[in-house]
PDB file of N, CA and C in Angstrom:
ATOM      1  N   UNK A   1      67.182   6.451 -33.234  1.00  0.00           N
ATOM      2  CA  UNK A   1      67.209   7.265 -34.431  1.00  0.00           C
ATOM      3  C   UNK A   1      68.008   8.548 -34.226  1.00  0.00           C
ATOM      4  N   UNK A   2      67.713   9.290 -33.139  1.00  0.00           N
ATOM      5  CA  UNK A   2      68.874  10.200 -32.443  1.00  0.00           C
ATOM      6  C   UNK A   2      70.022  10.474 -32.604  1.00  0.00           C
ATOM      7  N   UNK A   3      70.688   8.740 -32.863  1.00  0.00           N
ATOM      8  CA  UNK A   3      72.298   8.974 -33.647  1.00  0.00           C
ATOM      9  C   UNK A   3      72.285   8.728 -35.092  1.00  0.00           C
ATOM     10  N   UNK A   4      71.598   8.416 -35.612  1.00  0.00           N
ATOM     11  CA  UNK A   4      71.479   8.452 -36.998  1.00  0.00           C
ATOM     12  C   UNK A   4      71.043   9.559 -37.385  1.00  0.00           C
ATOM     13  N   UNK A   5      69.968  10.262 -37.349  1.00  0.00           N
ATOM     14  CA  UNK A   5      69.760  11.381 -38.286  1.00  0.00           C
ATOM     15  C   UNK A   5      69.668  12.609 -37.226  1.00  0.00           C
ATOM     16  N   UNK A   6      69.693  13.501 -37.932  1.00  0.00           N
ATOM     17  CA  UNK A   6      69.637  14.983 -37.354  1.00  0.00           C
ATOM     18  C   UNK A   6      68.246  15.525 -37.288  1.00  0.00           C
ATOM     19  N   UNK A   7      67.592  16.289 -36.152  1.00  0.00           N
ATOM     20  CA  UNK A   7      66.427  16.705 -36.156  1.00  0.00           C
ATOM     21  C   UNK A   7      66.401  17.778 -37.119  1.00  0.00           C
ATOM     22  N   UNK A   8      64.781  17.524 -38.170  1.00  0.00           N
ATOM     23  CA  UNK A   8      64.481  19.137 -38.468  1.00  0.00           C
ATOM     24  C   UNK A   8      64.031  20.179 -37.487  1.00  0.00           C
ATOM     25  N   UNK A   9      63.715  21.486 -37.932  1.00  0.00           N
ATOM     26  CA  UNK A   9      63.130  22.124 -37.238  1.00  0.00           C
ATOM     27  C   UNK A   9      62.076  21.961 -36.472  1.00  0.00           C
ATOM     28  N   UNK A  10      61.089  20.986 -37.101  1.00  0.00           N
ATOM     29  CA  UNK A  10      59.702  20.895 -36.775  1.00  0.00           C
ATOM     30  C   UNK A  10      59.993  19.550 -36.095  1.00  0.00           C
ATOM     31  N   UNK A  11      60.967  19.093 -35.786  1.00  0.00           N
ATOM     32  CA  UNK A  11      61.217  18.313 -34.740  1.00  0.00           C
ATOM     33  C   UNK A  11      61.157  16.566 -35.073  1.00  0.00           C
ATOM     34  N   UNK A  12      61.109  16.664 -36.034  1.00  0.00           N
ATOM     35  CA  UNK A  12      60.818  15.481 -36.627  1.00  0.00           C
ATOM     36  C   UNK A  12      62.411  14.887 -37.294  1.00  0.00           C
ATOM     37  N   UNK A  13      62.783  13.569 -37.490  1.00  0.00           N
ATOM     38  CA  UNK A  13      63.742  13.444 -38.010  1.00  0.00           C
ATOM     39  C   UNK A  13      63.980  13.984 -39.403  1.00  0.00           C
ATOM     40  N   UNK A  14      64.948  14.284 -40.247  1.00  0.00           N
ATOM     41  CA  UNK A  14      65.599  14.698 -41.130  1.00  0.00           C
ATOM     42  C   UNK A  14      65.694  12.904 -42.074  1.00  0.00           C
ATOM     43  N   UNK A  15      65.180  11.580 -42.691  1.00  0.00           N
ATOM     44  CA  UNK A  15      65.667  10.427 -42.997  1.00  0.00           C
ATOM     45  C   UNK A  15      66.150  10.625 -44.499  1.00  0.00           C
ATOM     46  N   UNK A  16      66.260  11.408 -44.945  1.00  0.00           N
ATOM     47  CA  UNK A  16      66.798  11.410 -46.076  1.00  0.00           C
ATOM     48  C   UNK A  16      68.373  10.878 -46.232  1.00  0.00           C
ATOM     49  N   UNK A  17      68.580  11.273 -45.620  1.00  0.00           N
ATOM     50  CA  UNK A  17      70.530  11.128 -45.497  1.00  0.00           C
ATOM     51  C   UNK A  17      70.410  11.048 -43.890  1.00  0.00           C
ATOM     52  N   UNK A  18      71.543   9.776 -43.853  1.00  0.00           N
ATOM     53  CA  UNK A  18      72.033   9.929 -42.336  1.00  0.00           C
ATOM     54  C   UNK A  18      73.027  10.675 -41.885  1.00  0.00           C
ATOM     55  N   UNK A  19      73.255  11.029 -40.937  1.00  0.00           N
ATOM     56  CA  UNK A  19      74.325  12.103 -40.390  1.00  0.00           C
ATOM     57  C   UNK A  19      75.374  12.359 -40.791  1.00  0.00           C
ATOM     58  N   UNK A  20      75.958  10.344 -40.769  1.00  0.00           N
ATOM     59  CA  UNK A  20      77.145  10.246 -41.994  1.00  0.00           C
ATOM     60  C   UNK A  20      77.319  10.569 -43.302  1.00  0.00           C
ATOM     61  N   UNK A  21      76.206  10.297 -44.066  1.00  0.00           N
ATOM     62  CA  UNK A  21      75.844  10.778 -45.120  1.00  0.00           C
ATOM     63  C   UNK A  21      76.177  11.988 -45.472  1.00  0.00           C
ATOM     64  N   UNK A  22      75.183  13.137 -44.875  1.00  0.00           N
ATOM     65  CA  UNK A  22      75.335  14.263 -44.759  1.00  0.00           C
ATOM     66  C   UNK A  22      77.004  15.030 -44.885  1.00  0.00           C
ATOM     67  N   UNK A  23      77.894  14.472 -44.040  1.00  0.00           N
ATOM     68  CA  UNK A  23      79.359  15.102 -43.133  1.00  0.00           C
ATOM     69  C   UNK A  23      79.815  14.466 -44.360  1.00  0.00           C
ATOM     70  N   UNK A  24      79.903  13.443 -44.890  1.00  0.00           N
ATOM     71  CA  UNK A  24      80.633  13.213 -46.320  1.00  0.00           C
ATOM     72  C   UNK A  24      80.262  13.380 -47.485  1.00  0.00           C
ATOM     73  N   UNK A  25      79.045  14.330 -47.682  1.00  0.00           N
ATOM     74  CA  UNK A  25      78.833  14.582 -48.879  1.00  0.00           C
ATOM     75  C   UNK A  25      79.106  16.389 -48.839  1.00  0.00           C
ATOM     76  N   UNK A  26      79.438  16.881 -48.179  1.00  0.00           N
ATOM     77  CA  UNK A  26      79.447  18.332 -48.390  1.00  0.00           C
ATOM     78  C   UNK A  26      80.860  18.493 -47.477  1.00  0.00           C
ATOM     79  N   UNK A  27      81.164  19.679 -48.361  1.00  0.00           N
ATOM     80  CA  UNK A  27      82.824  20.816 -47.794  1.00  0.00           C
ATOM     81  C   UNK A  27      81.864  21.620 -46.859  1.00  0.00           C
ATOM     82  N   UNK A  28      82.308  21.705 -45.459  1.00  0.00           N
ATOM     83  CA  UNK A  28      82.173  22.694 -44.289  1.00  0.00           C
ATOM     84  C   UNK A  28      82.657  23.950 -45.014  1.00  0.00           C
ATOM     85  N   UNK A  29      83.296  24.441 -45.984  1.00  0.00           N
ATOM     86  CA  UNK A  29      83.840  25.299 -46.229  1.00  0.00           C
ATOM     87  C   UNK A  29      83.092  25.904 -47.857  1.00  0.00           C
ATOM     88  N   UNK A  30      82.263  25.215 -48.080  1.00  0.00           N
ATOM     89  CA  UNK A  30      81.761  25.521 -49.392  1.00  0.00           C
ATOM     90  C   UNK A  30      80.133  25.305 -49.312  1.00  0.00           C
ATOM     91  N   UNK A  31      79.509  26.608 -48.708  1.00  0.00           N
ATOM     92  CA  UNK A  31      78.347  26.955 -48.259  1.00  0.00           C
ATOM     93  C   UNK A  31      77.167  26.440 -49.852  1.00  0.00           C
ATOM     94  N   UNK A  32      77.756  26.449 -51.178  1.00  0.00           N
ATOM     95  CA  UNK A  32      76.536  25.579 -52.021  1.00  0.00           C
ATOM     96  C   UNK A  32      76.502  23.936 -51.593  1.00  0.00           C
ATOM     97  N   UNK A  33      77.526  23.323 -50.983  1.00  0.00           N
ATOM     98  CA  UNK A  33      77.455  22.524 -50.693  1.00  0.00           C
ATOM     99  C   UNK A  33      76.089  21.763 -49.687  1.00  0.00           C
ATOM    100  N   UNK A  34      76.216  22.662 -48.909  1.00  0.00           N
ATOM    101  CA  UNK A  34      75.397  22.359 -47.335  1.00  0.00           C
ATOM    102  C   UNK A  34      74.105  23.359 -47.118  1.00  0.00           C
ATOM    103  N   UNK A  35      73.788  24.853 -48.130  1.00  0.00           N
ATOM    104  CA  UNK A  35      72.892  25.338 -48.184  1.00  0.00           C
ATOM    105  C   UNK A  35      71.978  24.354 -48.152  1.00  0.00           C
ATOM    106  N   UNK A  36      71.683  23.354 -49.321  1.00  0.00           N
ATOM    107  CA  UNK A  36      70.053  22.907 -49.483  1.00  0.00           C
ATOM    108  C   UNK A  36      70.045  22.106 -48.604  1.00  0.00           C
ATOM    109  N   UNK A  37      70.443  21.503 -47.716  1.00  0.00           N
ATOM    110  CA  UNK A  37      70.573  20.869 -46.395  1.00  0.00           C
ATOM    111  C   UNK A  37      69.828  21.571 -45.342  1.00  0.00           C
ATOM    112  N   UNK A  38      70.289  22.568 -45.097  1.00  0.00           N
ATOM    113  CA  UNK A  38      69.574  23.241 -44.351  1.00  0.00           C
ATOM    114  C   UNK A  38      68.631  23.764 -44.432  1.00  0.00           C
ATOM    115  N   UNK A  39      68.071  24.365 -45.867  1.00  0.00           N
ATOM    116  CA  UNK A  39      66.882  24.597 -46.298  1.00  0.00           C
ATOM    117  C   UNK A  39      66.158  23.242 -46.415  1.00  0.00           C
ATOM    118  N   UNK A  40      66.173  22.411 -46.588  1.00  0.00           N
ATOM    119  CA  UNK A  40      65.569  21.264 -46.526  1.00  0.00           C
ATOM    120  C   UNK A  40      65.190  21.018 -45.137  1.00  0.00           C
ATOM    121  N   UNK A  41      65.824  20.906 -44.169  1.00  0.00           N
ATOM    122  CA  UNK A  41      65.735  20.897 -42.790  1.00  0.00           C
ATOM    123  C   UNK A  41      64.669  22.152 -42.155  1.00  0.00           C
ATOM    124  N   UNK A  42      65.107  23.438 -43.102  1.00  0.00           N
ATOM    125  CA  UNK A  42      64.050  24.443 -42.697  1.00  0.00           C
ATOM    126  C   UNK A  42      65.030  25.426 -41.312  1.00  0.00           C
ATOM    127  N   UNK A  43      66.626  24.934 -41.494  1.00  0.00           N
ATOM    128  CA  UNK A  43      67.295  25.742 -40.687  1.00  0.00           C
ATOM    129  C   UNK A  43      67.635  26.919 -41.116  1.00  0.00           C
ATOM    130  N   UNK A  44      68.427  28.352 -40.532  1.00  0.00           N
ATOM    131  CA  UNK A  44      68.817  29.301 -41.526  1.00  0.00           C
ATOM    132  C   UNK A  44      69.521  29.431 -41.484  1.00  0.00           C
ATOM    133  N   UNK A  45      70.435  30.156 -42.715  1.00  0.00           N
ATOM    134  CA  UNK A  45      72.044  29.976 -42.901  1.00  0.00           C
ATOM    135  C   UNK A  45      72.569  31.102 -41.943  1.00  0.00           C
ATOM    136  N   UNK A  46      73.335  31.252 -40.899  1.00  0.00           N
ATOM    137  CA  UNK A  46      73.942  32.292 -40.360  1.00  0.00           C
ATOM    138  C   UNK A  46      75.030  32.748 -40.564  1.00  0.00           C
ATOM    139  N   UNK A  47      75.269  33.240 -41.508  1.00  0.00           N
ATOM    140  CA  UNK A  47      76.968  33.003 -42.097  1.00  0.00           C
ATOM    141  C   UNK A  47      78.019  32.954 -40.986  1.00  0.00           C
ATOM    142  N   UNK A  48      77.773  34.391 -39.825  1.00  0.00           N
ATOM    143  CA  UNK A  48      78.649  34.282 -38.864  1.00  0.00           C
ATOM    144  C   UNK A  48      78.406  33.011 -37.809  1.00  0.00           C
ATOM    145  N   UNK A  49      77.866  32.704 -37.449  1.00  0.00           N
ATOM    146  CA  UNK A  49      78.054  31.554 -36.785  1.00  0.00           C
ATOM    147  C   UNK A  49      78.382  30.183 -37.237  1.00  0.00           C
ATOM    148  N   UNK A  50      78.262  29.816 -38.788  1.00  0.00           N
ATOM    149  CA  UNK A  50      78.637  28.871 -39.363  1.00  0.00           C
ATOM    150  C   UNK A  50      80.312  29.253 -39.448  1.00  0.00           C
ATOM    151  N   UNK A  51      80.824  30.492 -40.036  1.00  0.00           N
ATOM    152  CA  UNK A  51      82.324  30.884 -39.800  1.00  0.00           C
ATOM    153  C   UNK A  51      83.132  31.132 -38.567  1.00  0.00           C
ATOM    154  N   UNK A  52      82.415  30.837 -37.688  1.00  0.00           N
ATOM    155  CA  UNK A  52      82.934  31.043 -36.369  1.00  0.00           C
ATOM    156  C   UNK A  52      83.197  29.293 -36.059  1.00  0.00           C
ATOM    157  N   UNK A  53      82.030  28.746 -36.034  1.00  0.00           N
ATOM    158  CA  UNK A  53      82.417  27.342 -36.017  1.00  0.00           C
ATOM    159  C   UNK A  53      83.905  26.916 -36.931  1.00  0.00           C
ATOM    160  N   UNK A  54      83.390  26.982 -38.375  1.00  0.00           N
ATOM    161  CA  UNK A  54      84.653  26.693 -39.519  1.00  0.00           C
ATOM    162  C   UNK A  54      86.352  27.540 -38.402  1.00  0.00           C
ATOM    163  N   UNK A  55      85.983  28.311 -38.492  1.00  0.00           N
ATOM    164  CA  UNK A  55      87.416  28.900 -37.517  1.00  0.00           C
ATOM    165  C   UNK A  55      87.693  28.880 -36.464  1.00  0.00           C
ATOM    166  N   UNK A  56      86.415  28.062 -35.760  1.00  0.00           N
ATOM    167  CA  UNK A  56      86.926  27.565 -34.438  1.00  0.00           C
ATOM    168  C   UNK A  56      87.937  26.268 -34.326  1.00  0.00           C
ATOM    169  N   UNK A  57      86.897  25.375 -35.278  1.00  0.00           N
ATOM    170  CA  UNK A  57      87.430  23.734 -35.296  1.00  0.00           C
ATOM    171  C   UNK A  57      88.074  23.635 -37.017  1.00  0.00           C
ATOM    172  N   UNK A  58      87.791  24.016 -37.562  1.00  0.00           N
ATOM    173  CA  UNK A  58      88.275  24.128 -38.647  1.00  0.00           C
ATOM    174  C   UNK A  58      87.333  23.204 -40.075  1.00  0.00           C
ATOM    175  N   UNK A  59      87.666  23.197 -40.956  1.00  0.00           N
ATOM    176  CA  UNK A  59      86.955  22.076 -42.228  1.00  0.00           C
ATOM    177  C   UNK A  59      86.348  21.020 -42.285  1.00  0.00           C
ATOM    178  N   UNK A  60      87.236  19.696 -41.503  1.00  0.00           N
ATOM    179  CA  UNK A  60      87.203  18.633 -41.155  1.00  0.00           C
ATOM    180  C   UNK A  60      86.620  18.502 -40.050  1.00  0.00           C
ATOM    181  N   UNK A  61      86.453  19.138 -39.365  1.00  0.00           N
ATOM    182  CA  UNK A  61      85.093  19.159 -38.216  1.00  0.00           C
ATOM    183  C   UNK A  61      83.550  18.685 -38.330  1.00  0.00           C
ATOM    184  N   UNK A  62      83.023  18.513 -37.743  1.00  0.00           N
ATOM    185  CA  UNK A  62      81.736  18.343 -37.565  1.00  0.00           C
ATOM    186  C   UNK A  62      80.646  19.666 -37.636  1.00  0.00           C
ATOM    187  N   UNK A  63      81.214  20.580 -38.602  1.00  0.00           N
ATOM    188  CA  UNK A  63      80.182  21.940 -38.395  1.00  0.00           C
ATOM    189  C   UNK A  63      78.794  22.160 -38.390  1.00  0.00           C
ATOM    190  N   UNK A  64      78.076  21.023 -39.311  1.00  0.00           N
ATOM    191  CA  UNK A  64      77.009  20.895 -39.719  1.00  0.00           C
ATOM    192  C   UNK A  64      76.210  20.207 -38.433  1.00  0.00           C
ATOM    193  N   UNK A  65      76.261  19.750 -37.879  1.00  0.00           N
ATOM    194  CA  UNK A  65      76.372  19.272 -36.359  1.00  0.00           C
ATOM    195  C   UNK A  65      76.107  20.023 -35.252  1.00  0.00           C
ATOM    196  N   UNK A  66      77.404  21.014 -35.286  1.00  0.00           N
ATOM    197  CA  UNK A  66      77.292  21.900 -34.208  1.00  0.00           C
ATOM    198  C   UNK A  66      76.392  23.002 -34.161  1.00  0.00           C
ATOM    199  N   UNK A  67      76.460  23.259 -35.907  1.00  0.00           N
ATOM    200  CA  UNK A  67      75.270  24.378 -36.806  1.00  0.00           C
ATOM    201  C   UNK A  67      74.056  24.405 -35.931  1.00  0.00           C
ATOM    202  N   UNK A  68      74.061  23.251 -36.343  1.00  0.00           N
ATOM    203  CA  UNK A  68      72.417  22.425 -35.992  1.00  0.00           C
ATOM    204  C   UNK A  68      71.851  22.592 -34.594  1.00  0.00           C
ATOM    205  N   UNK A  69      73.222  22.047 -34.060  1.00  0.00           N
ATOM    206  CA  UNK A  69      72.546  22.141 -32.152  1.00  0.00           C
ATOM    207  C   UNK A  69      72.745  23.401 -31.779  1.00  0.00           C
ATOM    208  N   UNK A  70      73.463  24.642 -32.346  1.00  0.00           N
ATOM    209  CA  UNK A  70      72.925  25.583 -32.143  1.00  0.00           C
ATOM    210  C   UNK A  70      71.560  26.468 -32.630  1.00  0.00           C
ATOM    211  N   UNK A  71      71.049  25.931 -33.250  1.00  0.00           N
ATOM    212  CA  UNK A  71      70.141  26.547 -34.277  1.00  0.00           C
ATOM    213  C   UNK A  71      68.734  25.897 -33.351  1.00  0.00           C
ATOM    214  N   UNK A  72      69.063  24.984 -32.447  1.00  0.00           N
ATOM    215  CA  UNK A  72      67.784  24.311 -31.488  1.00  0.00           C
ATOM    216  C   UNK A  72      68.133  25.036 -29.987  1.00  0.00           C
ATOM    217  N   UNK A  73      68.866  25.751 -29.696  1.00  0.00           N
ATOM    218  CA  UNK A  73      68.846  26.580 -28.910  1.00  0.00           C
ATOM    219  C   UNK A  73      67.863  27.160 -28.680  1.00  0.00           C
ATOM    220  N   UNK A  74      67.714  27.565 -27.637  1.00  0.00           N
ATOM    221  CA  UNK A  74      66.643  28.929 -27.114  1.00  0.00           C
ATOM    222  C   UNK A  74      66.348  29.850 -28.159  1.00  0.00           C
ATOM    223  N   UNK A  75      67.478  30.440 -28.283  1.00  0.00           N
ATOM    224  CA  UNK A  75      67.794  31.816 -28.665  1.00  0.00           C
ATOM    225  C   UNK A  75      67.638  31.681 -30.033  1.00  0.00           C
ATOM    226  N   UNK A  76      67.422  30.397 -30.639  1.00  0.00           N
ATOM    227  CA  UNK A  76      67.230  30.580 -32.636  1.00  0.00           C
ATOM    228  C   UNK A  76      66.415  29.953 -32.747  1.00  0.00           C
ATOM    229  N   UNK A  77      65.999  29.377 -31.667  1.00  0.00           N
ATOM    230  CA  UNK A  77      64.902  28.759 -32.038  1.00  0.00           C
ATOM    231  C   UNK A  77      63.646  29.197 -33.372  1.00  0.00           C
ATOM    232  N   UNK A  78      63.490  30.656 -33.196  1.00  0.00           N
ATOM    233  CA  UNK A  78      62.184  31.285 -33.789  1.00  0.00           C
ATOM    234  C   UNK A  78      62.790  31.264 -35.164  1.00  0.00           C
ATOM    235  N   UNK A  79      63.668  30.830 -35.332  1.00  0.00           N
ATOM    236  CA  UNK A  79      64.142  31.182 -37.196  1.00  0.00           C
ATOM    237  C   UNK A  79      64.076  30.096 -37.850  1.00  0.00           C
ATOM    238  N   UNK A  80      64.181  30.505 -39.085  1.00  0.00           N
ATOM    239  CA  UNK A  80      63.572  29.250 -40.382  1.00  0.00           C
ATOM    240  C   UNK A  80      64.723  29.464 -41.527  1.00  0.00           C
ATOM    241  N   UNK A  81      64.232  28.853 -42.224  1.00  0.00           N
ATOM    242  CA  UNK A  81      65.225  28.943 -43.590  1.00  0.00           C
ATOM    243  C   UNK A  81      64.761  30.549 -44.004  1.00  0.00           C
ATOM    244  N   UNK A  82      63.665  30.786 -44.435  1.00  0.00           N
ATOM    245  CA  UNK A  82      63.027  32.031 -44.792  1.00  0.00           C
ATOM    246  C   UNK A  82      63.638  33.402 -44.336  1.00  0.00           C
ATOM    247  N   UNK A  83      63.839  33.389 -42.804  1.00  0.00           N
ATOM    248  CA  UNK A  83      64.836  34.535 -42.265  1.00  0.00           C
ATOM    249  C   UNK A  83      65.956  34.183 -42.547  1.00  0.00           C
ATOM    250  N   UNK A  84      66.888  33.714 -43.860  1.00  0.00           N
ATOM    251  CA  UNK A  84      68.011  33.615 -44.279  1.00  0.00           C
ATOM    252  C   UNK A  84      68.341  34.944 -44.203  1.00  0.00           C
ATOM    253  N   UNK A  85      67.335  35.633 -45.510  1.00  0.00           N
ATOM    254  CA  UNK A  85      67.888  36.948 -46.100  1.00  0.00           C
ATOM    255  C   UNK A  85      67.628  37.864 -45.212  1.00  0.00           C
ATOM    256  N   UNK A  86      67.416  38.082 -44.417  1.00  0.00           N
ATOM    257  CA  UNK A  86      66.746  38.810 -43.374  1.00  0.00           C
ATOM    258  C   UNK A  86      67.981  39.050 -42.622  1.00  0.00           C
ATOM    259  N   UNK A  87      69.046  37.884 -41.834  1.00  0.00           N
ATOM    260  CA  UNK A  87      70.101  37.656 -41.050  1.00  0.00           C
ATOM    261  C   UNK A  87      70.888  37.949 -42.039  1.00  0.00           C
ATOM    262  N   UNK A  88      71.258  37.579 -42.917  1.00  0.00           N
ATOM    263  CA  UNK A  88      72.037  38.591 -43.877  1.00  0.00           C
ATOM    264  C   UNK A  88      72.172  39.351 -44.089  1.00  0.00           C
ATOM    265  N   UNK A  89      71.228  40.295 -44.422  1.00  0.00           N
ATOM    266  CA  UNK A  89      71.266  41.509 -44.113  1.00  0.00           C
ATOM    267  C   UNK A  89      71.538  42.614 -42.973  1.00  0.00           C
ATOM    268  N   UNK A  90      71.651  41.689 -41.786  1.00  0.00           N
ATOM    269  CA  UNK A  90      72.444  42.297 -40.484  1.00  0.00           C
ATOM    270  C   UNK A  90      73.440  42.067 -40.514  1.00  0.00           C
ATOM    271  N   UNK A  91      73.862  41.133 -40.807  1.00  0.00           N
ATOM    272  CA  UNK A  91      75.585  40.498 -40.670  1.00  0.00           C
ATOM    273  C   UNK A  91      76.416  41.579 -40.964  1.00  0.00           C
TER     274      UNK A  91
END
């Protein structure tokens, strides 16, 4: 299941949409696209690190992906969709 769907937060698979699913239904570059994705998932939007990705690899990349496995990191671990506005407000 691992390569099919993406973990939520709470660690459980994401089966709504498969991975593929997901990467072809939304623009890396058009954040209404892929917001409720991540709120659904219960991830939070980081603008700078989602634009750092987009300008690392660019559009057609896998951002939502990389989003993700950073967001299961150590270091973000403690965040939710909820501390959206919160990280926004530092940015």
């Amino acid at each position: 299941m691992r390569n099919k769907y993406f973990l939520q937060r709470d660690n459980t698979f994401y089966t709504k949409m498969t991975k593929n699913e997901i990467r072809a239904s939304i623009n890396m570059a058009d954040p209404t696209s892929f917001l409720p994705i991540l709120k659904d998932m219960n991830y939070p939007y980081w603008e700078d690190q989602w634009m750092n990705f987009l300008t690392r690899y660019g559009p057609e990349a896998n951002i939502i992906g990389r989003y993700i496995s950073l967001m299961r990191l150590k270091g973000y671990q403690g965040y939710t969709w909820a501390d959206t506005p919160l990280i926004a407000a530092y940015q």
